[in-house]
Protein backbone atom coordinates (compact mmCIF):
# COMPACT_ATOMS: atom_id res chain seq x y z
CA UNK A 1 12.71 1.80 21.98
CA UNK A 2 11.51 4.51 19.93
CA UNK A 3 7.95 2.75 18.46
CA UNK A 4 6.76 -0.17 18.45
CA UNK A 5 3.68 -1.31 15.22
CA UNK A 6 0.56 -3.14 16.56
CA UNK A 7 -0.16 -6.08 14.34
CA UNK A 8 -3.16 -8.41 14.52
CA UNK A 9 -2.31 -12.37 13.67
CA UNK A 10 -3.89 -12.94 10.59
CA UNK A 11 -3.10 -16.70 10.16
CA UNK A 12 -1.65 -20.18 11.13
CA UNK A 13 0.92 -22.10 9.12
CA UNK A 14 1.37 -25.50 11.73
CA UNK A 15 2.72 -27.73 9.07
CA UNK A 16 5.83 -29.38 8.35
CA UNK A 17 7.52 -26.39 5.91
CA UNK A 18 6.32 -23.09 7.70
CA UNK A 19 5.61 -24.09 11.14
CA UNK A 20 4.64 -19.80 12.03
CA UNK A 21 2.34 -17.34 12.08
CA UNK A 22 1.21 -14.29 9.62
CA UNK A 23 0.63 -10.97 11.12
CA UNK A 24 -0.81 -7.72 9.41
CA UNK A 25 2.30 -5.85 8.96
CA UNK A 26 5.14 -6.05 6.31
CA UNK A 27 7.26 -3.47 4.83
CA UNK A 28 4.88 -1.12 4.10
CA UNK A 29 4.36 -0.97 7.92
CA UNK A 30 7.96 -1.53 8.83
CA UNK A 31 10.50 -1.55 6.29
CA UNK A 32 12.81 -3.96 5.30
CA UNK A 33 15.37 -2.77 6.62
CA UNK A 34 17.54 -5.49 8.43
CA UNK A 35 19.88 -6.41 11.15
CA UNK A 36 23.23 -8.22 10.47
CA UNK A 37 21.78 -10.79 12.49
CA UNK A 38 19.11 -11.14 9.49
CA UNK A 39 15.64 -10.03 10.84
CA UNK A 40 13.22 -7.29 10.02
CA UNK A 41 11.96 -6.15 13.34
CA UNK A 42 11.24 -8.18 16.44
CA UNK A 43 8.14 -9.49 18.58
CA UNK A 44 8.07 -7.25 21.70
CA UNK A 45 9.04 -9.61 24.65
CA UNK A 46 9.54 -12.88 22.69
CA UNK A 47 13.34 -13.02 21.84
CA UNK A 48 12.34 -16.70 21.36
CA UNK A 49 10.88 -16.11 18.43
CA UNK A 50 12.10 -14.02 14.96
CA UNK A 51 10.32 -12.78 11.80
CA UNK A 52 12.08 -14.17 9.17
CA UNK A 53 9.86 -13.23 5.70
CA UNK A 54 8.48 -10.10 4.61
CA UNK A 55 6.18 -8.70 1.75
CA UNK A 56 4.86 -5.70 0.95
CA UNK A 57 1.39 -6.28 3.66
CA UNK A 58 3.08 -8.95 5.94
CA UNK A 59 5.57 -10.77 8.30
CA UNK A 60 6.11 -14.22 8.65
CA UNK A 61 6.78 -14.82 12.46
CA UNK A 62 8.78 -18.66 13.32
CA UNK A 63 10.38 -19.75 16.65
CA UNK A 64 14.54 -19.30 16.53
CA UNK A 65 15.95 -22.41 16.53
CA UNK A 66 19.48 -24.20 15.28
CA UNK A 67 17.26 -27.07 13.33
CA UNK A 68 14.74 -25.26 12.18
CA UNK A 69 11.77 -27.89 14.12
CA UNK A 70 11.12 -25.96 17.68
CA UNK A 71 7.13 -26.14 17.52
CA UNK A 72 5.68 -23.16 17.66
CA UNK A 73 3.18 -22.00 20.67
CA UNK A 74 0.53 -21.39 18.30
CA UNK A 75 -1.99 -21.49 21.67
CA UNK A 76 -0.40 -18.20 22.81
CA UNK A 77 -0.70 -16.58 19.63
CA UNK A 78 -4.68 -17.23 18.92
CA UNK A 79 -6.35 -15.64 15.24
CA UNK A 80 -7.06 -12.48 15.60
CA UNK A 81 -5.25 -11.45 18.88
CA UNK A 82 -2.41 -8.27 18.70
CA UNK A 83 1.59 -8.32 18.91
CA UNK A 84 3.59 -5.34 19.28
CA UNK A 85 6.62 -5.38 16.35
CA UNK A 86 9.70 -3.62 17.11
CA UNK A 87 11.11 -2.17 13.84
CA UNK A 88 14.48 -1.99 13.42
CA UNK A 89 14.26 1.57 11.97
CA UNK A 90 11.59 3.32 13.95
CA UNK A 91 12.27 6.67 11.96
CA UNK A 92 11.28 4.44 8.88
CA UNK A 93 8.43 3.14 10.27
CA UNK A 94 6.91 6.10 11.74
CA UNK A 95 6.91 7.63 8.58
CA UNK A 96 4.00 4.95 7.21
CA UNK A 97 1.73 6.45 9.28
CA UNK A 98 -0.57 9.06 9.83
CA UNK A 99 -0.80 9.00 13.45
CA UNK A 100 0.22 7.24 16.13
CA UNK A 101 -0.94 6.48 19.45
CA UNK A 102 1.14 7.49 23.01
CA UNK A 103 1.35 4.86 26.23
CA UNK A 104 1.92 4.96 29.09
CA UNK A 105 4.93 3.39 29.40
CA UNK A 106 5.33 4.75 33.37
CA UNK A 107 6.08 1.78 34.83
CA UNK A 108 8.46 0.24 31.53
CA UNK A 109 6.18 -1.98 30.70
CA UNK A 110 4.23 -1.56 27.70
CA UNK A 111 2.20 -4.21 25.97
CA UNK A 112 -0.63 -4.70 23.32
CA UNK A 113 -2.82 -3.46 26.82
CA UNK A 114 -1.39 -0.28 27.15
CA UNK A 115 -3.46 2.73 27.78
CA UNK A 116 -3.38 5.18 24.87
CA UNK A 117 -2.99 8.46 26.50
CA UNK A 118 -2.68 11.06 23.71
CA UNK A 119 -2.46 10.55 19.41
CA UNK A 120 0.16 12.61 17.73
CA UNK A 121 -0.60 13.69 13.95
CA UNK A 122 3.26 14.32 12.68
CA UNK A 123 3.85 16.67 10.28
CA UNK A 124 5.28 15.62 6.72
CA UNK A 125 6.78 16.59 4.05
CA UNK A 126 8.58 19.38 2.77
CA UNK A 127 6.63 22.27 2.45
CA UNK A 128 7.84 25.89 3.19
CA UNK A 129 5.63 28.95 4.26
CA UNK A 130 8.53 30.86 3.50
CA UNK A 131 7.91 33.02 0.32
């Protein structure tokens, strides 16, 4: 995986129609680029559950099911607490931010825990010192 986004959970949709979560992170963050299975980007160890709207500043998050009415663990994702997205296009994504922050991924496991262990600036754009 070549990036994952850290999103916060922003809010709690446990009713009938929505039955998901909102995180902090939409297309500006991660693109819209899809799958053919039909999803933006996925939740980083949860291939229970799939992000299945987008808008400009966020992602809807729902459990995958046939029916549509598999609760949702809402007590595992509280307000406020961090997910790791994994955009489908990480070139895409990377290039929304300004920097981004290196893990330790030593062990191959990486989580919303990880130690940061260096912050890379990238450089953009294209500009020539060439004259």
């Amino acid at each position: 995986i070549g990036g994952f986004v850290l999103s916060r959970i922003i809010g709690h949709y446990d009713d009938e129609h929505r039955n998901a979560i909102m995180v902090d992170a939409g297309a500006t963050a991660l693109t819209k680029e899809s799958t053919p299975q039909g999803s933006m980007c996925s939740v980083l160890g949860r291939p229970d559950l799939e992000c299945y709207r987008m808008s400009q500043e966020i992602t809807m998050i729902r459990c995958k099911s046939e029916d549509g009415v598999k609760p949702f663990p809402f007590q595992e994702f509280p307000l406020g607490s961090t997910v790791l997205l994994i955009p489908n296009h990480s070139c895409l994504a990377a290039a929304c931010f300004e920097e981004y922050h290196v893990v330790d991924g030593g062990n191959n496991s990486v989580s919303t825990k990880s130690e940061i262990v260096e912050t890379w600036c990238p450089v953009k754009g294209w500009q020539s010192n060439l004259k």
